[in-house]
N, C-alpha and C. Protein backbone atom coordinates (compact mmCIF):
# COMPACT_ATOMS: atom_id res chain seq x y z
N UNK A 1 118.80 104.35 34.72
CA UNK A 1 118.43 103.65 35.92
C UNK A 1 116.91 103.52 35.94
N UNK A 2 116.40 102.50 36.32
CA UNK A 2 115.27 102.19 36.11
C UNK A 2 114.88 101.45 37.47
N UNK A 3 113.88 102.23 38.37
CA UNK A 3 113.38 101.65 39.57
C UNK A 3 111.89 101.11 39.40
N UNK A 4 112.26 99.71 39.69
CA UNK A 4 110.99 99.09 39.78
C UNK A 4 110.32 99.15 41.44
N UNK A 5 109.22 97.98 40.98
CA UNK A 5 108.27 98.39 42.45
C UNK A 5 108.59 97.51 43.71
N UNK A 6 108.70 98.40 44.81
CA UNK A 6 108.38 97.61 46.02
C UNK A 6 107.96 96.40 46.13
N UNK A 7 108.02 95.44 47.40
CA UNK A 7 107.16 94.59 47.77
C UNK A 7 106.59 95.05 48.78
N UNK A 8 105.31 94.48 48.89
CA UNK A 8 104.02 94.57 49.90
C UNK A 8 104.30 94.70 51.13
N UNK A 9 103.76 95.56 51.75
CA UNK A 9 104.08 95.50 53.13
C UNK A 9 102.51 95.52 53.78
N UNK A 10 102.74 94.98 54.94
CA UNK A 10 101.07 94.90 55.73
C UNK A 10 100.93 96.11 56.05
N UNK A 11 99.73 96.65 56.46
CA UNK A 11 99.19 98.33 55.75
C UNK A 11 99.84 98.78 57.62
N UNK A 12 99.43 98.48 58.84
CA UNK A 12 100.13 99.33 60.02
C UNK A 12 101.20 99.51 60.44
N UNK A 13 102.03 98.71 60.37
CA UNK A 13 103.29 98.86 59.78
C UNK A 13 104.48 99.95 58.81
N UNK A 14 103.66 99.32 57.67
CA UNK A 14 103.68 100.39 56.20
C UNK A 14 103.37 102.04 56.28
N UNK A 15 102.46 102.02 56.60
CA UNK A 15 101.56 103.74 57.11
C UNK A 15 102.43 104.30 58.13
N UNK A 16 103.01 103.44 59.42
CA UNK A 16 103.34 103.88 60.26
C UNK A 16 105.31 104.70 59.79
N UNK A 17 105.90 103.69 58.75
CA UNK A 17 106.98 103.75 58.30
C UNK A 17 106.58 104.83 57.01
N UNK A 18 105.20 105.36 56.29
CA UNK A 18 105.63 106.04 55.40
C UNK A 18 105.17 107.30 56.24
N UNK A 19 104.29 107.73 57.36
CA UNK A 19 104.52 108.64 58.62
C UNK A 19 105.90 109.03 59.11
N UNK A 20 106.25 108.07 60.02
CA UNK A 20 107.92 109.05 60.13
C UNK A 20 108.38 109.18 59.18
N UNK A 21 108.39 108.64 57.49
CA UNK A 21 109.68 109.45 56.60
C UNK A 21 108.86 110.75 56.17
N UNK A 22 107.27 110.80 56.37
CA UNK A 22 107.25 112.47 55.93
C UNK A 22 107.67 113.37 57.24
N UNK A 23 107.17 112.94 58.33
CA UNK A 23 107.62 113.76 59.33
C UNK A 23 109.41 114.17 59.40
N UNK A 24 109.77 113.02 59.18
CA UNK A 24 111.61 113.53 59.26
C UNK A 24 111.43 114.66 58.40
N UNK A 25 111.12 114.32 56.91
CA UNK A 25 111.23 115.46 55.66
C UNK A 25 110.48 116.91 56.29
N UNK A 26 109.21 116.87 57.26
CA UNK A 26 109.50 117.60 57.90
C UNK A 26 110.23 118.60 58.25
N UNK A 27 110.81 117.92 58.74
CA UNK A 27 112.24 118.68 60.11
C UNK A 27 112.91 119.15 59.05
N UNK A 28 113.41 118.33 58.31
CA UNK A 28 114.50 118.84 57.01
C UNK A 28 113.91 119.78 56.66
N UNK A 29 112.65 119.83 55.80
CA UNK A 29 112.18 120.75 54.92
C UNK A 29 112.32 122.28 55.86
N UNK A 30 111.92 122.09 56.77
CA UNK A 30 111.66 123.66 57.77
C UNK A 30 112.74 124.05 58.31
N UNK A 31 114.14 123.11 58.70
CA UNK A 31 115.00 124.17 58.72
C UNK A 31 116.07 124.38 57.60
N UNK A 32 115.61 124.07 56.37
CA UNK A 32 116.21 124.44 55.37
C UNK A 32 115.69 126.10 55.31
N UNK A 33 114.57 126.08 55.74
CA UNK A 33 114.19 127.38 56.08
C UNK A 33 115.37 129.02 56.46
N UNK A 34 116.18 127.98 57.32
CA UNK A 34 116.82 128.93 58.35
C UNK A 34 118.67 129.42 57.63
N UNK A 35 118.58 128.43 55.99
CA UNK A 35 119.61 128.71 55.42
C UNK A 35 119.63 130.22 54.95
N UNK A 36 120.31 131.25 54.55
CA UNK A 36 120.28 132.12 54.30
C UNK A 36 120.20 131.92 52.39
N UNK A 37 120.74 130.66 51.69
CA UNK A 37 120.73 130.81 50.54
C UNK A 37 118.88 130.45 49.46
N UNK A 38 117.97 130.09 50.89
CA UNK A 38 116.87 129.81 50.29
C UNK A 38 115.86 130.53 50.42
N UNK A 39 116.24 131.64 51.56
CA UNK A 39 115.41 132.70 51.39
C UNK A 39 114.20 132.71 51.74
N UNK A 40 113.80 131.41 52.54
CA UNK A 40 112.20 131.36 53.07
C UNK A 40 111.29 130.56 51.45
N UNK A 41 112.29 130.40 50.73
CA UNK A 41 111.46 129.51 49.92
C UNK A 41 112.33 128.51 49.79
N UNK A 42 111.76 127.62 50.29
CA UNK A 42 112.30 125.74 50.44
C UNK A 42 112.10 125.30 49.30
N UNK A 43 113.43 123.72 48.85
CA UNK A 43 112.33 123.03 47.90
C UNK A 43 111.40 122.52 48.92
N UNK A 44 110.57 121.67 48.15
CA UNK A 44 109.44 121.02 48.25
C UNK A 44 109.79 119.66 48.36
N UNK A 45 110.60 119.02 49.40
CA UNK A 45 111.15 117.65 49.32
C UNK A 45 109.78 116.51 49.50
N UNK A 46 108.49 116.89 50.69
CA UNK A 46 107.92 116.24 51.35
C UNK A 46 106.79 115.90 49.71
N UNK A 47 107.01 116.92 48.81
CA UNK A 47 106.45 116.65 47.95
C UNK A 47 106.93 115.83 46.66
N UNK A 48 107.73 115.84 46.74
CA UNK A 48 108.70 114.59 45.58
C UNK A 48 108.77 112.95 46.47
N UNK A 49 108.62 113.55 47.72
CA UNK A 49 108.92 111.73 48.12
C UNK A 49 107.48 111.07 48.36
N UNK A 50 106.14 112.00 48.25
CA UNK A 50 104.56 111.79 48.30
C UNK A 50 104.54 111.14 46.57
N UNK A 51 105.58 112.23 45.95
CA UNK A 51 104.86 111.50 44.70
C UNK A 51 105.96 110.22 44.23
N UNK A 52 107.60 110.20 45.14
CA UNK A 52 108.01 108.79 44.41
C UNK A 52 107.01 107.71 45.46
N UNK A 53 106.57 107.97 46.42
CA UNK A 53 105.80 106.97 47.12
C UNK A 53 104.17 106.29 46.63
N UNK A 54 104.07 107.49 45.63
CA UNK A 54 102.25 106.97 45.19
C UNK A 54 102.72 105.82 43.84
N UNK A 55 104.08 105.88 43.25
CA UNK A 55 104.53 105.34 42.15
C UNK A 55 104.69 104.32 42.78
N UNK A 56 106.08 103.87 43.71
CA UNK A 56 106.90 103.06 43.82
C UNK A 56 105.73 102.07 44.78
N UNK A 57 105.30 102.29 45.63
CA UNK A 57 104.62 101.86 46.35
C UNK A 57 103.77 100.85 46.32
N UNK A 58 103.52 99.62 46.49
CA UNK A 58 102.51 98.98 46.34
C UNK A 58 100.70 99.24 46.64
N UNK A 59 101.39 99.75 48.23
CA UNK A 59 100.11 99.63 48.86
C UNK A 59 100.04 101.53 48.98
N UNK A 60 98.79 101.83 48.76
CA UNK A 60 98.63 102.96 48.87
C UNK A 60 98.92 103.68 50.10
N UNK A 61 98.97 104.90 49.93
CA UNK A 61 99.01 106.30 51.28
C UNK A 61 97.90 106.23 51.12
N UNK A 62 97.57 106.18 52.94
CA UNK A 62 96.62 106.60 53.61
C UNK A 62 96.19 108.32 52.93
N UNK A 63 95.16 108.54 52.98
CA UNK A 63 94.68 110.24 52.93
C UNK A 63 94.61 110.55 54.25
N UNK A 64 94.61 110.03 55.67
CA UNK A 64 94.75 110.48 56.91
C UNK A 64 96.13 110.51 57.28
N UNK A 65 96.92 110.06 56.99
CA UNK A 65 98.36 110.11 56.59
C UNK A 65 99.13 111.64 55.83
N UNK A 66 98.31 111.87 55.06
CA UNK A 66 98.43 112.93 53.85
C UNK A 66 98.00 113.80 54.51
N UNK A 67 96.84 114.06 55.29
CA UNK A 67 96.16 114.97 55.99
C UNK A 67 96.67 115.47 56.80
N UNK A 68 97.33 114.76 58.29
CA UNK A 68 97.89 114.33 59.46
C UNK A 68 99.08 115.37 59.18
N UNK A 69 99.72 115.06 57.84
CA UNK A 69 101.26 115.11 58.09
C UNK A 69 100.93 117.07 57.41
N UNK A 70 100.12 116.50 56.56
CA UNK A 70 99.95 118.49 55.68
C UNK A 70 99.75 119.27 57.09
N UNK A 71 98.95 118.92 57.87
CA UNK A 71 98.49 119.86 59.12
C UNK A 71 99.19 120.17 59.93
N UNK A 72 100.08 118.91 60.27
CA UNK A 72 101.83 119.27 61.51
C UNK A 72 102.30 120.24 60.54
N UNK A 73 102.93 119.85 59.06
CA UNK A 73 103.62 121.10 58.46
C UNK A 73 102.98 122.36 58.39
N UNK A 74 102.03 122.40 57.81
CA UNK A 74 101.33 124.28 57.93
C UNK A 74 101.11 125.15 59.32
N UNK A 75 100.40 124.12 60.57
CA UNK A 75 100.86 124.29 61.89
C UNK A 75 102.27 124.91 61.89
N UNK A 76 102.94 124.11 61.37
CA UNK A 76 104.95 124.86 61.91
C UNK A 76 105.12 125.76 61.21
N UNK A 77 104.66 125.91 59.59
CA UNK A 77 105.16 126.95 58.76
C UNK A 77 104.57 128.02 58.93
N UNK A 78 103.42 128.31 59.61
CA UNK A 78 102.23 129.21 59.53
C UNK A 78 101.54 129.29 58.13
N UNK A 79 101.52 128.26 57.76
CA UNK A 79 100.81 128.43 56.12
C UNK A 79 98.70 128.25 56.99
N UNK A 80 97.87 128.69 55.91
CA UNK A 80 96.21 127.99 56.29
C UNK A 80 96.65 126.57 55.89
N UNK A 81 95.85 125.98 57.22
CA UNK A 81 96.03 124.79 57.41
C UNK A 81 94.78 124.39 56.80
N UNK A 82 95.38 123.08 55.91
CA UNK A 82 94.68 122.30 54.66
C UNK A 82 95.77 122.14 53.73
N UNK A 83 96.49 123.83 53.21
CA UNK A 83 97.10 123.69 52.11
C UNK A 83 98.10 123.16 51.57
N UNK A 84 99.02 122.48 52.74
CA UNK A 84 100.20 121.23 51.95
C UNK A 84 99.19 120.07 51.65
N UNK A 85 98.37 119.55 52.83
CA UNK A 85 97.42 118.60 52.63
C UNK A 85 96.65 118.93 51.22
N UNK A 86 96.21 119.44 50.86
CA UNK A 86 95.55 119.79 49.56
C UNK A 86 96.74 119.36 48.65
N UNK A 87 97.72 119.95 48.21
CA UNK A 87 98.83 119.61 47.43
C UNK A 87 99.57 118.00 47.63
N UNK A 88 99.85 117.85 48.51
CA UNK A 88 100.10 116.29 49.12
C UNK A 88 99.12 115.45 48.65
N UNK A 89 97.39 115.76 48.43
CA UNK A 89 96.27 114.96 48.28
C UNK A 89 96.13 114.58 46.50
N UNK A 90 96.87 115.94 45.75
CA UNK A 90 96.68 115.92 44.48
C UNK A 90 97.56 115.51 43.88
N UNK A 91 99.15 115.42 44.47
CA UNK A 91 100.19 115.06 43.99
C UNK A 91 100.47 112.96 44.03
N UNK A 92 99.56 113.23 45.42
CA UNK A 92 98.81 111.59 45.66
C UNK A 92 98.52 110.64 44.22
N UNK A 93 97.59 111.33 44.30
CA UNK A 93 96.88 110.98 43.22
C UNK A 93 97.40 110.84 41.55
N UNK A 94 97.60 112.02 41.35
CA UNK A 94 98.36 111.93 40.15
C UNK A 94 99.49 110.79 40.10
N UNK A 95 100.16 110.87 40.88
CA UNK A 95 101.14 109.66 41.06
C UNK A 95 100.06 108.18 40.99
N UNK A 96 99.34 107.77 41.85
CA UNK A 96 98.54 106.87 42.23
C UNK A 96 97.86 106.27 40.16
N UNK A 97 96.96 107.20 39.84
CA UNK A 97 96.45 107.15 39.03
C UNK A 97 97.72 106.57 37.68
N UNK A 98 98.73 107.41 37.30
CA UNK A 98 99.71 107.17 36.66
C UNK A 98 100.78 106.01 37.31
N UNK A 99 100.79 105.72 38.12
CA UNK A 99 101.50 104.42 38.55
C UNK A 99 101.77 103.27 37.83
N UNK A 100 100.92 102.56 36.77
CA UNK A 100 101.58 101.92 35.51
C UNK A 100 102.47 102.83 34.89
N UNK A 101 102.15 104.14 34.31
CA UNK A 101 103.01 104.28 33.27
C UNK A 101 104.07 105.06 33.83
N UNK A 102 104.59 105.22 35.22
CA UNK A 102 105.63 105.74 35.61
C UNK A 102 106.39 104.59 36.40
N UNK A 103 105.72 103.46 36.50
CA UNK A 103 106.60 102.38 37.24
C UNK A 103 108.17 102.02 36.34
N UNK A 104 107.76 101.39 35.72
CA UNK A 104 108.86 101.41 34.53
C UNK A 104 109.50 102.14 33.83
N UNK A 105 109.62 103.54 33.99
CA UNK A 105 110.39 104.33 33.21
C UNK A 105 111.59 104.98 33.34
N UNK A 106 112.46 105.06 32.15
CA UNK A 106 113.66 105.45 32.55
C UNK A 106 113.84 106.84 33.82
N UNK A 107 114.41 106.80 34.66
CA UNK A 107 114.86 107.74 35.59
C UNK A 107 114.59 109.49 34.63
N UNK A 108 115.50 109.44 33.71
CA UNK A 108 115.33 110.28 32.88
C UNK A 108 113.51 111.03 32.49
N UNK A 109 112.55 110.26 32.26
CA UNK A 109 111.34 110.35 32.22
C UNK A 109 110.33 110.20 33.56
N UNK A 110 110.64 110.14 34.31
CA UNK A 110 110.71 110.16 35.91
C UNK A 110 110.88 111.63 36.31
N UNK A 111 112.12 112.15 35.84
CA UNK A 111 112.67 113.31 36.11
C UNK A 111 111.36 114.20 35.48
N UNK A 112 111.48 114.47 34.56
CA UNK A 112 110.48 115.22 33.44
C UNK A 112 109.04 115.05 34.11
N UNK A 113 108.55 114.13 34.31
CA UNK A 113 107.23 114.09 34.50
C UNK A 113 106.79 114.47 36.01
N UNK A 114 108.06 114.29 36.89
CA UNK A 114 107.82 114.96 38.03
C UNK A 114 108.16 116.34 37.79
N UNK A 115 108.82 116.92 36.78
CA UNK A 115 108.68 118.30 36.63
C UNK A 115 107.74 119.10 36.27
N UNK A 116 106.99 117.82 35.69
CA UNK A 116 105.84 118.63 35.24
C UNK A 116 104.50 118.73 36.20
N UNK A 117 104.53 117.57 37.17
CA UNK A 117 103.97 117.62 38.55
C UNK A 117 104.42 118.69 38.98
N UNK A 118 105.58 119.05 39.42
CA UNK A 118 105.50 120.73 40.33
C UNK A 118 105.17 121.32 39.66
N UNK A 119 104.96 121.53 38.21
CA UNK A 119 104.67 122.67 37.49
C UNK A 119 103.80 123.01 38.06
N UNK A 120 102.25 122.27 38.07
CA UNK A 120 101.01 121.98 38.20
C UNK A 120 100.90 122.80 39.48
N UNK A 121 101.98 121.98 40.77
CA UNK A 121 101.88 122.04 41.93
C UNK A 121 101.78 123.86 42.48
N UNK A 122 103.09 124.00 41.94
CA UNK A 122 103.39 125.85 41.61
C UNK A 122 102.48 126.70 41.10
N UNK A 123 101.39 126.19 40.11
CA UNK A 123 100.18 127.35 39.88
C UNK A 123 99.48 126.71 40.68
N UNK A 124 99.32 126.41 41.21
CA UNK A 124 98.07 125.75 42.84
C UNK A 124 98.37 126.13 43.75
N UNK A 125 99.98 126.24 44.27
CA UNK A 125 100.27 127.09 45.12
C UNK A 125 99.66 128.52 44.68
N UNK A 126 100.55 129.21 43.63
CA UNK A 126 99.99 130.53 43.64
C UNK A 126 98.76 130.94 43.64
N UNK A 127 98.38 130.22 42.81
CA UNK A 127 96.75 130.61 42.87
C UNK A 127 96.10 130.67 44.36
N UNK A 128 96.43 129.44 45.39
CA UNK A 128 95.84 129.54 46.61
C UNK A 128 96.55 130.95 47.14
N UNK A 129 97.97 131.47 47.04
CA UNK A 129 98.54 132.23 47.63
C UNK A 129 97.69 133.83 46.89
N UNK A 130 97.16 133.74 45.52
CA UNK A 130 96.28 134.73 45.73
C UNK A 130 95.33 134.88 46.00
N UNK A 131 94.26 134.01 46.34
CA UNK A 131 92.92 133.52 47.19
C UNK A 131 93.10 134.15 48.37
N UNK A 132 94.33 134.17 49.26
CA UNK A 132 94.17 133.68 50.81
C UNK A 132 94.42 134.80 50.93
N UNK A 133 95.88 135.73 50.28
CA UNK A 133 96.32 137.27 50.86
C UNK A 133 95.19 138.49 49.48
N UNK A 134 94.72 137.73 48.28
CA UNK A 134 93.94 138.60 47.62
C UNK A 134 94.95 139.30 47.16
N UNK A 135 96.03 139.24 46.74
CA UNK A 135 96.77 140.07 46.32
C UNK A 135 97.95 138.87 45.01
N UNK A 136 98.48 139.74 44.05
CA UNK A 136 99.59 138.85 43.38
C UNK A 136 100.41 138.91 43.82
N UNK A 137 101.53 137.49 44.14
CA UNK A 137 102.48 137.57 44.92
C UNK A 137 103.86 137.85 44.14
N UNK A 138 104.85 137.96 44.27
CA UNK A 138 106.00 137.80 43.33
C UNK A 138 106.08 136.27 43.46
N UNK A 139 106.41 136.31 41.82
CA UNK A 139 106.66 135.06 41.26
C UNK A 139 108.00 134.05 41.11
N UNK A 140 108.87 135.46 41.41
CA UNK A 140 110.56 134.84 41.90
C UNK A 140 110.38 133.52 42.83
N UNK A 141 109.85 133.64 43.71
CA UNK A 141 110.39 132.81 44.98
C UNK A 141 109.93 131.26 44.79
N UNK A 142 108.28 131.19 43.78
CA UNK A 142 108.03 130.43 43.27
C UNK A 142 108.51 129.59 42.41
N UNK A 143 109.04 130.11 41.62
CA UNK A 143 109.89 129.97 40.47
C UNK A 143 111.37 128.95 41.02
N UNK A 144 112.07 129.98 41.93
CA UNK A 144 113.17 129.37 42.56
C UNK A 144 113.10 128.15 43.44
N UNK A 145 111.58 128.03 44.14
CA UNK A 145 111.22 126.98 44.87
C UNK A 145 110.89 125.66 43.65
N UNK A 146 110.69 125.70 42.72
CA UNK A 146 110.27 125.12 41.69
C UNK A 146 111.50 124.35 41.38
N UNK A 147 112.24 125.41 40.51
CA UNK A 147 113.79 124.97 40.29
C UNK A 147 114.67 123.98 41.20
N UNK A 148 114.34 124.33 42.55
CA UNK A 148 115.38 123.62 43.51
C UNK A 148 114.82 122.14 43.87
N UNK A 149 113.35 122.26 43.48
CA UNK A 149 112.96 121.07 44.15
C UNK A 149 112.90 119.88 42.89
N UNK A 150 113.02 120.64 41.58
CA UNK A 150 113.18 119.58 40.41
C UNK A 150 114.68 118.63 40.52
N UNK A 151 115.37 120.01 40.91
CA UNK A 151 116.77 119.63 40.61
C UNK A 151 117.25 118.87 41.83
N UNK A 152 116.32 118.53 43.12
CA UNK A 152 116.96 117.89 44.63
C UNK A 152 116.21 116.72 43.96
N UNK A 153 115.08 116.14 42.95
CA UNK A 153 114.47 115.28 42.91
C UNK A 153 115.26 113.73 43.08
N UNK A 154 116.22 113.59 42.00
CA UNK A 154 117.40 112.70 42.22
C UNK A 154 117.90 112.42 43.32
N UNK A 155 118.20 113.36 44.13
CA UNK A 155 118.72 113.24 45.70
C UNK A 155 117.19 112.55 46.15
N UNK A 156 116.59 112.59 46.09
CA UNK A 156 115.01 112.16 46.70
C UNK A 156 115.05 110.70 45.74
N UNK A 157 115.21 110.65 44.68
CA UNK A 157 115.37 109.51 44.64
C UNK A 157 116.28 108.40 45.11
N UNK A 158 117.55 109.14 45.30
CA UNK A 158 118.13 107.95 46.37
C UNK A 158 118.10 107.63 47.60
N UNK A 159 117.37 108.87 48.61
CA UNK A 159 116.93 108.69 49.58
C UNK A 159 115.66 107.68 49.68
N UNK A 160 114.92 108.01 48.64
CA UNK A 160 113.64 106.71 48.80
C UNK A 160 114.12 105.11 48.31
N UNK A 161 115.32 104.94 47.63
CA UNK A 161 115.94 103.69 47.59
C UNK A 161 116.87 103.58 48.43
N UNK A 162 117.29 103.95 49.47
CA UNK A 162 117.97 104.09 50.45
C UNK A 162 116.81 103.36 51.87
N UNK A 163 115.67 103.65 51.64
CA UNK A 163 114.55 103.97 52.71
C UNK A 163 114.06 102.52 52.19
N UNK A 164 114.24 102.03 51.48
CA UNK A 164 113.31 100.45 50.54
C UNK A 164 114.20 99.91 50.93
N UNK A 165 115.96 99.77 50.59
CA UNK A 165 116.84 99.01 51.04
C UNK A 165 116.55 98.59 52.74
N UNK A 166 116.68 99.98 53.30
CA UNK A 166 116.55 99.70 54.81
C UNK A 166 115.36 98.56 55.40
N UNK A 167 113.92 98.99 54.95
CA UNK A 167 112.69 98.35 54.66
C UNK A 167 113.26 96.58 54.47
N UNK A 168 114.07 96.22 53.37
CA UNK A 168 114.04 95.30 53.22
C UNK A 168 114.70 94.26 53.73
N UNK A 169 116.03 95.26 54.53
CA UNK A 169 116.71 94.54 55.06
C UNK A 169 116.37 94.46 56.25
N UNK A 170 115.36 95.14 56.84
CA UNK A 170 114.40 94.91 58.44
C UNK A 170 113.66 93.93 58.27
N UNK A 171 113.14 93.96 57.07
CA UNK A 171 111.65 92.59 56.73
C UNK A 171 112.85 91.19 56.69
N UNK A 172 113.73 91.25 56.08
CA UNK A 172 114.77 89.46 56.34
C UNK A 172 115.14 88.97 57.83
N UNK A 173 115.66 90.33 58.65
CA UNK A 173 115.66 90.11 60.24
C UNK A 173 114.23 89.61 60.84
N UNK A 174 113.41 89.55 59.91
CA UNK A 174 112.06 88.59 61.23
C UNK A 174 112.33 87.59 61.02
């Protein structure tokens, strides 16, 4: 399966529609929290749909967008506030920057290369997580947060072609 790119959308509009889908992921992401099988370590959904959005996307994410939305989440999670925004800002980018050579590629290589984005993402976490408490954390929970959020990526991908369909079939109703 091979997902090509969006069409253009006018930027207040656009910003305002890629705002509520991180905020929903939000809600999702935090009370996945409250499952007993995840243990206080979530995947990382808000972060797979930042990076199918810097790909698929025409028009860029706002960084006040990225900012906005990192600060409601660490606010709710009690994380220091900056640090999804920091991760959201880099995962941005990387996507943004690589956007030719991930537009076109098989799903399969999609998969992989966003795995290798959380890799990245996961020693940035830890590393901030030993900065902030000064201490090494266990690496289990990381690890498992890693795992779950590679393997929900697919589900994130049909939710973000699910979210373009919708998009497109609102833009024919004007």
């Amino acid at each position: 399966m091979v997902i090509s790119l969006t069409s253009g959308h006018s930027t207040l509009p656009h910003q305002m529609m890629v705002a509520s889908v991180f905020f929903l992921l939000i809600m999702v992401e935090s009370s996945l929290g409250y499952f007993s099988f995840f243990h206080g370590a979530t995947p990382k959904l808000i972060i797979a749909m930042v990076f199918l959005m810097a790909i698929f996307n025409k028009e860029d994410i706002h960084l006040a967008n990225l900012v906005l939305i990192g600060i409601i989440f660490d606010s709710l999670q009690g994380a220091p506030l900056g640090y999804t925004s920091s991760i959201m800002v880099l995962v941005n980018m990387i996507g943004t920057i690589g956007k030719r050579r991930f537009s076109d590629t098989p799903m399969s290589y999609l998969w992989l290369d966003f795995a290798m984005v959380m890799g990245l993402v996961m020693v940035y976490c830890w590393v901030c997580i030993c900065v902030y408490y000064q201490s090494l954390p266990a690496v289990g929970p990381l690890v498992f947060q890693y795992s779950s959020t590679v393997l929900l990526f697919p589900v994130m991908v049909l939710i973000y072609q699910g979210i373009q369909y919708l998009v497109e079939m609102v833009s024919r109703l004007k």
